[in-house]
C-alpha atoms as a PDB file:
ATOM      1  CA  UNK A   1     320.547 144.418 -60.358  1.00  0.00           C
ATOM      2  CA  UNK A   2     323.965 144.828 -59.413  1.00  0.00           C
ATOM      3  CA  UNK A   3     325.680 147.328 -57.104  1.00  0.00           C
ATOM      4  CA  UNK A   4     328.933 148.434 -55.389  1.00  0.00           C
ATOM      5  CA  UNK A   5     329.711 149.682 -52.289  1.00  0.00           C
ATOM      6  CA  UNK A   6     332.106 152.113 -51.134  1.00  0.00           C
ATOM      7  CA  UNK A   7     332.935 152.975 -47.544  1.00  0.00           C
ATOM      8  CA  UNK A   8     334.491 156.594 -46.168  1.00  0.00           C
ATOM      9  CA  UNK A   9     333.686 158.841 -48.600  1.00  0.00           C
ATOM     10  CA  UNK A  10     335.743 161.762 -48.146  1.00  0.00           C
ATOM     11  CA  UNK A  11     335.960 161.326 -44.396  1.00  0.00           C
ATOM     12  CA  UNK A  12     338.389 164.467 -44.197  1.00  0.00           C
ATOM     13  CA  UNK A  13     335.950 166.690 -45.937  1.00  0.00           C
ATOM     14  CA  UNK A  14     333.300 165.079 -44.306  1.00  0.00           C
ATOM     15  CA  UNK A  15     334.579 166.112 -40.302  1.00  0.00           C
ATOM     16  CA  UNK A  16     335.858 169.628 -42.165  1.00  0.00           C
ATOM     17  CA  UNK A  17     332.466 170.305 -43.488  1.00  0.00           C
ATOM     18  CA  UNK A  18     330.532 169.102 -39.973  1.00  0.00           C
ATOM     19  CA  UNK A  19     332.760 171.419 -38.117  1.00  0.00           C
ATOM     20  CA  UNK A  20     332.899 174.270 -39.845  1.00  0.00           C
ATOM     21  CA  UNK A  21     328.625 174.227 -40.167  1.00  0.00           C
ATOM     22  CA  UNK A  22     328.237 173.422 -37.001  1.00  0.00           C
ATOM     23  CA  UNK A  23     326.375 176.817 -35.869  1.00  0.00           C
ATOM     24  CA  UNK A  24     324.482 176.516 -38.969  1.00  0.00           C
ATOM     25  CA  UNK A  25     320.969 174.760 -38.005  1.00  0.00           C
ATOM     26  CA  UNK A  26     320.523 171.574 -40.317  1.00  0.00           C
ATOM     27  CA  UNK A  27     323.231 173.327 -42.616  1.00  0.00           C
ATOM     28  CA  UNK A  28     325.245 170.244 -42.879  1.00  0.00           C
ATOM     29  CA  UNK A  29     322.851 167.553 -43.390  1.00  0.00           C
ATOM     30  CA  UNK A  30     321.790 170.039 -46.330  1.00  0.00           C
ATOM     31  CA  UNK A  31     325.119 169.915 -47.231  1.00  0.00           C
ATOM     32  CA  UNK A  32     325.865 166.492 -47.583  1.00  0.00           C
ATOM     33  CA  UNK A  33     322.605 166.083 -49.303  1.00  0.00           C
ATOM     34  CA  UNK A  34     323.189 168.545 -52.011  1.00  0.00           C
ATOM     35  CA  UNK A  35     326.963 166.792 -52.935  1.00  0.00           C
ATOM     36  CA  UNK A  36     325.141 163.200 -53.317  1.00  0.00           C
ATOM     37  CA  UNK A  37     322.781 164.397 -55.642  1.00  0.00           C
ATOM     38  CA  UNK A  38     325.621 166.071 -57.716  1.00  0.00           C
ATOM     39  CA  UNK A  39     327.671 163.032 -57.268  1.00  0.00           C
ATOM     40  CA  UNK A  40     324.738 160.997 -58.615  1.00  0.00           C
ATOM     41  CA  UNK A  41     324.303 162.953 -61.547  1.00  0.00           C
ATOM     42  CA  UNK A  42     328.099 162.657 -62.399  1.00  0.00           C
ATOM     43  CA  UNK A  43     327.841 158.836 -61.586  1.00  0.00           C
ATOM     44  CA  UNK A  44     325.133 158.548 -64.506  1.00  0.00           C
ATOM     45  CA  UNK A  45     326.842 160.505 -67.205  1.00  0.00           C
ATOM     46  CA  UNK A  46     330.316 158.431 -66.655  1.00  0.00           C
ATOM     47  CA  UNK A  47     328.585 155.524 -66.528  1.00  0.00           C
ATOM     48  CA  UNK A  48     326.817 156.277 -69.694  1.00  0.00           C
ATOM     49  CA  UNK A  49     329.958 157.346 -70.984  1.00  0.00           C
ATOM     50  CA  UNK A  50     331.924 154.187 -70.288  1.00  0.00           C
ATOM     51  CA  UNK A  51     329.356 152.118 -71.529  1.00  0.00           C
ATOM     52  CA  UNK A  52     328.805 153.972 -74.700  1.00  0.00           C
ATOM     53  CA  UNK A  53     332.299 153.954 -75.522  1.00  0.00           C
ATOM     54  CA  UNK A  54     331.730 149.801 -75.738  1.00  0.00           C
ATOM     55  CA  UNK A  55     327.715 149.367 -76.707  1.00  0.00           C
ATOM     56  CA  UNK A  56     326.768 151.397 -79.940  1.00  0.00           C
ATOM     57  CA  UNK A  57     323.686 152.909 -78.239  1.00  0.00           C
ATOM     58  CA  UNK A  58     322.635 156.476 -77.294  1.00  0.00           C
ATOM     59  CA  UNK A  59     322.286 157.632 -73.884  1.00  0.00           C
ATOM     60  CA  UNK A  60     318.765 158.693 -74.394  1.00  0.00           C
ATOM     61  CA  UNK A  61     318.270 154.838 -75.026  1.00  0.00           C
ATOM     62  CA  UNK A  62     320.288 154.007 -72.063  1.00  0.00           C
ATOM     63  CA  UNK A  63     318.193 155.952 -70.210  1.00  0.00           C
ATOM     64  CA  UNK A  64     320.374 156.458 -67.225  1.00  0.00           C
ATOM     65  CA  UNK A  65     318.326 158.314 -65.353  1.00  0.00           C
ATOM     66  CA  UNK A  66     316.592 155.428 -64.058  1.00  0.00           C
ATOM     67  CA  UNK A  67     319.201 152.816 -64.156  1.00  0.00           C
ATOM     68  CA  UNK A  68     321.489 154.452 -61.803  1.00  0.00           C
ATOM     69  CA  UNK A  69     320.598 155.473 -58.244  1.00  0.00           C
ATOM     70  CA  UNK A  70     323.395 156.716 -55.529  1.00  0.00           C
ATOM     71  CA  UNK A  71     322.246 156.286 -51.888  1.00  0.00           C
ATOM     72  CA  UNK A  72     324.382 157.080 -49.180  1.00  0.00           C
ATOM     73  CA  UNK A  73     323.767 156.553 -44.889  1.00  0.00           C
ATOM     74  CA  UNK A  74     326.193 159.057 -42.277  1.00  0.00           C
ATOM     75  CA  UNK A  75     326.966 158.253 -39.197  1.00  0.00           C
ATOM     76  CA  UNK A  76     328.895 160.969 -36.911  1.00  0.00           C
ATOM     77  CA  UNK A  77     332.359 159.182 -36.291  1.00  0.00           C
ATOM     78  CA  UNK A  78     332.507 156.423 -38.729  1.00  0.00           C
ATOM     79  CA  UNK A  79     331.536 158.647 -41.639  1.00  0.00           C
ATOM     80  CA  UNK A  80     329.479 158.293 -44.947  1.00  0.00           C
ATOM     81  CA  UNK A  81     328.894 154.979 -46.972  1.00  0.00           C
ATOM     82  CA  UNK A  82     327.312 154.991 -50.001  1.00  0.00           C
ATOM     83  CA  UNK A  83     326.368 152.964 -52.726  1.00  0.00           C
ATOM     84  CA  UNK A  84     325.650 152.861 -56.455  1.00  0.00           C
ATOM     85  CA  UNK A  85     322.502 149.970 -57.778  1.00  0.00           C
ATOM     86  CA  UNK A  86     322.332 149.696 -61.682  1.00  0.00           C
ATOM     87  CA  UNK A  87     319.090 147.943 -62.727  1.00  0.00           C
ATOM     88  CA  UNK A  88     317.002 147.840 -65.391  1.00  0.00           C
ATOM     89  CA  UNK A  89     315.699 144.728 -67.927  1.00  0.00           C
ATOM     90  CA  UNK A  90     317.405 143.868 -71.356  1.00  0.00           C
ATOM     91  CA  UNK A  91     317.157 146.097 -74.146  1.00  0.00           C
ATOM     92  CA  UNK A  92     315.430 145.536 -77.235  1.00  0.00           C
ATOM     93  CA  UNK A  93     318.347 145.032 -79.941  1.00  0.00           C
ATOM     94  CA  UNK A  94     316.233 146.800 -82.154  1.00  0.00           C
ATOM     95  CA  UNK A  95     317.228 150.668 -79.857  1.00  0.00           C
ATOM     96  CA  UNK A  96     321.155 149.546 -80.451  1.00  0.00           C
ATOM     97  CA  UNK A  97     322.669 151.827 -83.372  1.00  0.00           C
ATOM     98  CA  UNK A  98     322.359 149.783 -86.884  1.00  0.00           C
ATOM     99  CA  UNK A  99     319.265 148.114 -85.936  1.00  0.00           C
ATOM    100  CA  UNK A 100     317.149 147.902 -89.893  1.00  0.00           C
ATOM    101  CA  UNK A 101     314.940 148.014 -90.883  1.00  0.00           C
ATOM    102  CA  UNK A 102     313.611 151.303 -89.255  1.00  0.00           C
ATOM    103  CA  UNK A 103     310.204 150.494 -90.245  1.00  0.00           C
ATOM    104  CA  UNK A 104     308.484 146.833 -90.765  1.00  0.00           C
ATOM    105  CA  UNK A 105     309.238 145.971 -94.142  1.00  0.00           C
ATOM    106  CA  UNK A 106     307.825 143.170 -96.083  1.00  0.00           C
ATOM    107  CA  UNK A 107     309.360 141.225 -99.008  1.00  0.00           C
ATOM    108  CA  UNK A 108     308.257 140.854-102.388  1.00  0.00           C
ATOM    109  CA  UNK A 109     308.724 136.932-102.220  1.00  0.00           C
ATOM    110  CA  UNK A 110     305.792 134.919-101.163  1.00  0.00           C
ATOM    111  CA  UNK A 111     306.143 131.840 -98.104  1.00  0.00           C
ATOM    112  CA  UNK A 112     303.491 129.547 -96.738  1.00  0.00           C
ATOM    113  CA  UNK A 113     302.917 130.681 -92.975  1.00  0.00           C
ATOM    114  CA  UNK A 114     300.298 129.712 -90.530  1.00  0.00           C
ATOM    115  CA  UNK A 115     298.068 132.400 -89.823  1.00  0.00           C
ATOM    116  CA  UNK A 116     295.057 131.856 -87.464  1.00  0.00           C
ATOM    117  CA  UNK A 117     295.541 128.292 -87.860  1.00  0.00           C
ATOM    118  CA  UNK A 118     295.673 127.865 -91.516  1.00  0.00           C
ATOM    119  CA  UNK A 119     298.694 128.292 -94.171  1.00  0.00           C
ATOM    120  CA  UNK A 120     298.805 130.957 -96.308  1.00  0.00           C
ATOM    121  CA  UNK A 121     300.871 132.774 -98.866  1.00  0.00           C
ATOM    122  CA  UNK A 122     302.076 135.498 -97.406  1.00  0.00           C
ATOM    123  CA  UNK A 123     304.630 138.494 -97.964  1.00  0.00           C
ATOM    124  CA  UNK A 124     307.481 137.625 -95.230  1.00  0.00           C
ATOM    125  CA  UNK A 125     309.637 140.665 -93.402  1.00  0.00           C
ATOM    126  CA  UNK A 126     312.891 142.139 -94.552  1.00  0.00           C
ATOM    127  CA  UNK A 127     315.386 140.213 -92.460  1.00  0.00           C
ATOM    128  CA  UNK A 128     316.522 142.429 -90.292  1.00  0.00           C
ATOM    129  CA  UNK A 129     319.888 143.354 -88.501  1.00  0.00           C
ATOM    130  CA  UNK A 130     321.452 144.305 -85.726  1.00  0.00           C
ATOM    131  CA  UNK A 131     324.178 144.508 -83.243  1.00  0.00           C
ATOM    132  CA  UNK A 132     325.790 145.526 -79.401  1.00  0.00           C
ATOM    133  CA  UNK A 133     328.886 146.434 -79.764  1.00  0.00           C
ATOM    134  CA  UNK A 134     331.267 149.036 -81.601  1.00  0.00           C
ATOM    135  CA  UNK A 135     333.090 148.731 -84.180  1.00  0.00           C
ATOM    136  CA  UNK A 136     331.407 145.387 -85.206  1.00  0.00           C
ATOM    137  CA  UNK A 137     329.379 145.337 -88.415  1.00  0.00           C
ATOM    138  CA  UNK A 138     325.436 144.293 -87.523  1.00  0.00           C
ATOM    139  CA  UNK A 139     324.748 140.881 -87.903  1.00  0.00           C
ATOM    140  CA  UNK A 140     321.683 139.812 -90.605  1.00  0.00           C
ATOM    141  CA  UNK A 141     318.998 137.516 -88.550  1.00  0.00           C
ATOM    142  CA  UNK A 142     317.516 135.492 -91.645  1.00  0.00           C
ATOM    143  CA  UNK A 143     314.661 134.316 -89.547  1.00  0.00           C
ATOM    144  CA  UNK A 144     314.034 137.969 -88.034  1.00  0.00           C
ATOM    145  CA  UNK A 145     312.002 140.919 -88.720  1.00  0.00           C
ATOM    146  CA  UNK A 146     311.069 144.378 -87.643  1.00  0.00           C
ATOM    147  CA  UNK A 147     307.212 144.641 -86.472  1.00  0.00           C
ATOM    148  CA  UNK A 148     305.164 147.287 -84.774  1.00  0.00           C
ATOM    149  CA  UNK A 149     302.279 146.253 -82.220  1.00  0.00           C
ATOM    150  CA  UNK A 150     299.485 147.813 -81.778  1.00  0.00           C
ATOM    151  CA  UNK A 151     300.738 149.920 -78.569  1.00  0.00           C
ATOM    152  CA  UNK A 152     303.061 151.318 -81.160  1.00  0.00           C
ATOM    153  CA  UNK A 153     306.234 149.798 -80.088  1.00  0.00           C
ATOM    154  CA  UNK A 154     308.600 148.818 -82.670  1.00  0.00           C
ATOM    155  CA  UNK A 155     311.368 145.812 -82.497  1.00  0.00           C
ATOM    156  CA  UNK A 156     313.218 142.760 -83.954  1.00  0.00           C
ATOM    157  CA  UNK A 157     311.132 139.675 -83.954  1.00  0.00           C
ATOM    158  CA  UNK A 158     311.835 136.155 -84.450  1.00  0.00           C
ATOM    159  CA  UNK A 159     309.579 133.314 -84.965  1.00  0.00           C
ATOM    160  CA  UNK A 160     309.822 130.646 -81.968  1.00  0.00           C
ATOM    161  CA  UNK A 161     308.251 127.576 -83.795  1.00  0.00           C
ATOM    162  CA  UNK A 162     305.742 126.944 -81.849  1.00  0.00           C
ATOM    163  CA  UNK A 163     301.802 128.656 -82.247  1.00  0.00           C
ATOM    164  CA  UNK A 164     299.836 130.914 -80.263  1.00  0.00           C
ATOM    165  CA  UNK A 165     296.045 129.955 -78.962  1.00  0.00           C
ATOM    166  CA  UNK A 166     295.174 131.894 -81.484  1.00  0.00           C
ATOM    167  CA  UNK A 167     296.511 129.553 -84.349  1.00  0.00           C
ATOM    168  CA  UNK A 168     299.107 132.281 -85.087  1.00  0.00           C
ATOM    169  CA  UNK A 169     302.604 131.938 -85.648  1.00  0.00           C
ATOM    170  CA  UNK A 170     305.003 132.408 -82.141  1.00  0.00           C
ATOM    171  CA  UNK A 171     307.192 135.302 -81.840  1.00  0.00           C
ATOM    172  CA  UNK A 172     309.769 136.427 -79.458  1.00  0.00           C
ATOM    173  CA  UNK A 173     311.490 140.207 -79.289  1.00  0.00           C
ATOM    174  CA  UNK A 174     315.712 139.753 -79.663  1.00  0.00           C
ATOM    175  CA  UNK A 175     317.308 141.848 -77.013  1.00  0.00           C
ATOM    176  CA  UNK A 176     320.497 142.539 -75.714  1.00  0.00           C
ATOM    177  CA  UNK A 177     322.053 143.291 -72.814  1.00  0.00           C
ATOM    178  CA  UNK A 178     320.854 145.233 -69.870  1.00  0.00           C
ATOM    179  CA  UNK A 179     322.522 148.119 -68.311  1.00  0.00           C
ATOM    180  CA  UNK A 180     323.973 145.965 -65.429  1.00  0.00           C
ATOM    181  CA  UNK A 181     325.606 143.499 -67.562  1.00  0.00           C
ATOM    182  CA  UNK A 182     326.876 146.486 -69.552  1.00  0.00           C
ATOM    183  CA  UNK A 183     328.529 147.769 -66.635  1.00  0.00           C
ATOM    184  CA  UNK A 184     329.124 144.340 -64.764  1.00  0.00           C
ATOM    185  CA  UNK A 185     333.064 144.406 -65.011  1.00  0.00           C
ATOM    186  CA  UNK A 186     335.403 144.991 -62.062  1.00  0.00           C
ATOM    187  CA  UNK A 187     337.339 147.256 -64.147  1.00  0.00           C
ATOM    188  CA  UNK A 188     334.016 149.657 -64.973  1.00  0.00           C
ATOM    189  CA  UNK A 189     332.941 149.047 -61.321  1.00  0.00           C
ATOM    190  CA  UNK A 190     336.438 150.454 -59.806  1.00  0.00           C
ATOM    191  CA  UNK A 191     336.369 153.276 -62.024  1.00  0.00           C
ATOM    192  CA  UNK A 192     333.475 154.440 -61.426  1.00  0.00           C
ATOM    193  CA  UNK A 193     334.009 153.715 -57.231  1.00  0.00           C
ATOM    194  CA  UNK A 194     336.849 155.863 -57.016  1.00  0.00           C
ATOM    195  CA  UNK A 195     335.397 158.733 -59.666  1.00  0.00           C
ATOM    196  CA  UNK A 196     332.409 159.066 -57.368  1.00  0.00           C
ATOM    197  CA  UNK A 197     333.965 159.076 -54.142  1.00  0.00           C
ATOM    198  CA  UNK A 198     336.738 161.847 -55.845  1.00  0.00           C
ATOM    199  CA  UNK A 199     333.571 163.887 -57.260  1.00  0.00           C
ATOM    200  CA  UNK A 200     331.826 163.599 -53.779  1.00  0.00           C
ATOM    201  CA  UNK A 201     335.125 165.111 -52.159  1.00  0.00           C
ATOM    202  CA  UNK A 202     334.880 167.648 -53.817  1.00  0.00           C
ATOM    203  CA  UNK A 203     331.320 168.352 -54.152  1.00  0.00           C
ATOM    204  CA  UNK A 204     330.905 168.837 -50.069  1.00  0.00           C
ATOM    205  CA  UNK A 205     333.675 171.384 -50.128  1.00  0.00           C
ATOM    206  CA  UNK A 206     331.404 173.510 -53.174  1.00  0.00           C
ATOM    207  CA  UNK A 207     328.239 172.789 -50.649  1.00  0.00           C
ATOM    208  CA  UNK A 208     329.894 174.143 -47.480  1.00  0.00           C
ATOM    209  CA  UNK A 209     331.207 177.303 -49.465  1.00  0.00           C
ATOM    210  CA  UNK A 210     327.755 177.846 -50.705  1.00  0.00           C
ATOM    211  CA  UNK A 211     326.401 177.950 -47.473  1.00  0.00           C
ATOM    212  CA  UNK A 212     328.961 179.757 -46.076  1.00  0.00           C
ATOM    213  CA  UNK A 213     328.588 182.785 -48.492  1.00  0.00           C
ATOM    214  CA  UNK A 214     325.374 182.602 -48.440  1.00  0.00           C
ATOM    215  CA  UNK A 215     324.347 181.027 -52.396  1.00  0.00           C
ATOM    216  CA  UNK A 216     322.603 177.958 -50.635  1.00  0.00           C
END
């Protein structure tokens, strides 16, 4: 998990908004609650943005939703700081754009493999390829292959050398990188500091008019 921090978030629209709800009973800590969650939802569509424009991989596979969470604490005086985690585990390589085959695919060629402790002749998989990043052609992994389990999950699988308890051949999933190391640069991290506390600035001015005329 990483995170960054950012400290006086729109302090002027912060004391602007206080004041001018201040006859309004719980008005303004509606108020500042209603901008954070529209500043979080911006914060997750730039970051997917950003990091799509690097990664060749959908947002639905990003799933932002979850990997992005904006928390914020006010204290009259010294203002609002909030904060932006990223989490989430690697991704399998096999949700990354270019990822084949789609489906487990077996070759025509037969290898000796262990299975349940003896070697057979067996119909390997496809090799199968994949890559991160755009504008890079997906690498072949000769010693890879697409599988499906039995939960139904589908990835890239490589062989580890070593045997199960079974007797079985080892395998591993590839993966690549999770959505913190995808957005673990300063430069990403600045961006998207100073685009969230701009988008909050404004957001708490939209809240307090809503209020105001009545819409909230």
């Amino acid at each position: 998990m990483i995170s960054v921090q950012f400290s006086e978030v729109g302090q002027g629209s912060v004391d602007r908004a206080e004041m001018l709800l201040a006859g309004f009973p719980g008005a303004f800590d509606k108020a500042l609650q209603g901008a954070m969650r529209r500043t979080a939802q911006h914060v997750r569509t730039e970051t997917g943005r950003a990091v799509r424009k690097r990664y060749a991989i959908t947002n639905a596979d990003l799933r932002m939703d979850t990997a992005a969470r904006l928390s914020y604490r006010y204290a009259p005086g010294s203002g609002v700081t909030a904060e932006i985690k990223y989490s989430g585990r690697k991704i399998p390589l096999y949700r990354y754009e270019g990822a084949s085959p789609k489906l487990p695919t077996y070759s025509g060629d037969l290898v000796v493999a262990m299975v349940n402790g003896q070697f057979r002749h067996v119909h390997p998989g496809v090799a199968a390829r994949g890559h991160q990043l755009r504008g890079t052609s997906p690498t072949t992994f000769h010693d890879a292959f697409v599988a499906r389990f039995k939960s139904g999950h589908i990835g890239i699988f490589e062989r580890t050398g070593g045997v199960t308890a079974s007797g079985a051949d080892e395998i591993k999933e590839i993966m690549g990188s999770s959505i913190p190391q995808m957005v673990g640069s300063d430069e990403v991290l600045r961006a998207l500091s100073r685009d969230a506390a701009e988008t909050f600035d404004k957001r708490i001015g939209h809240e307090v008019d809503a209020i105001l005329n009545g819409w909230r």
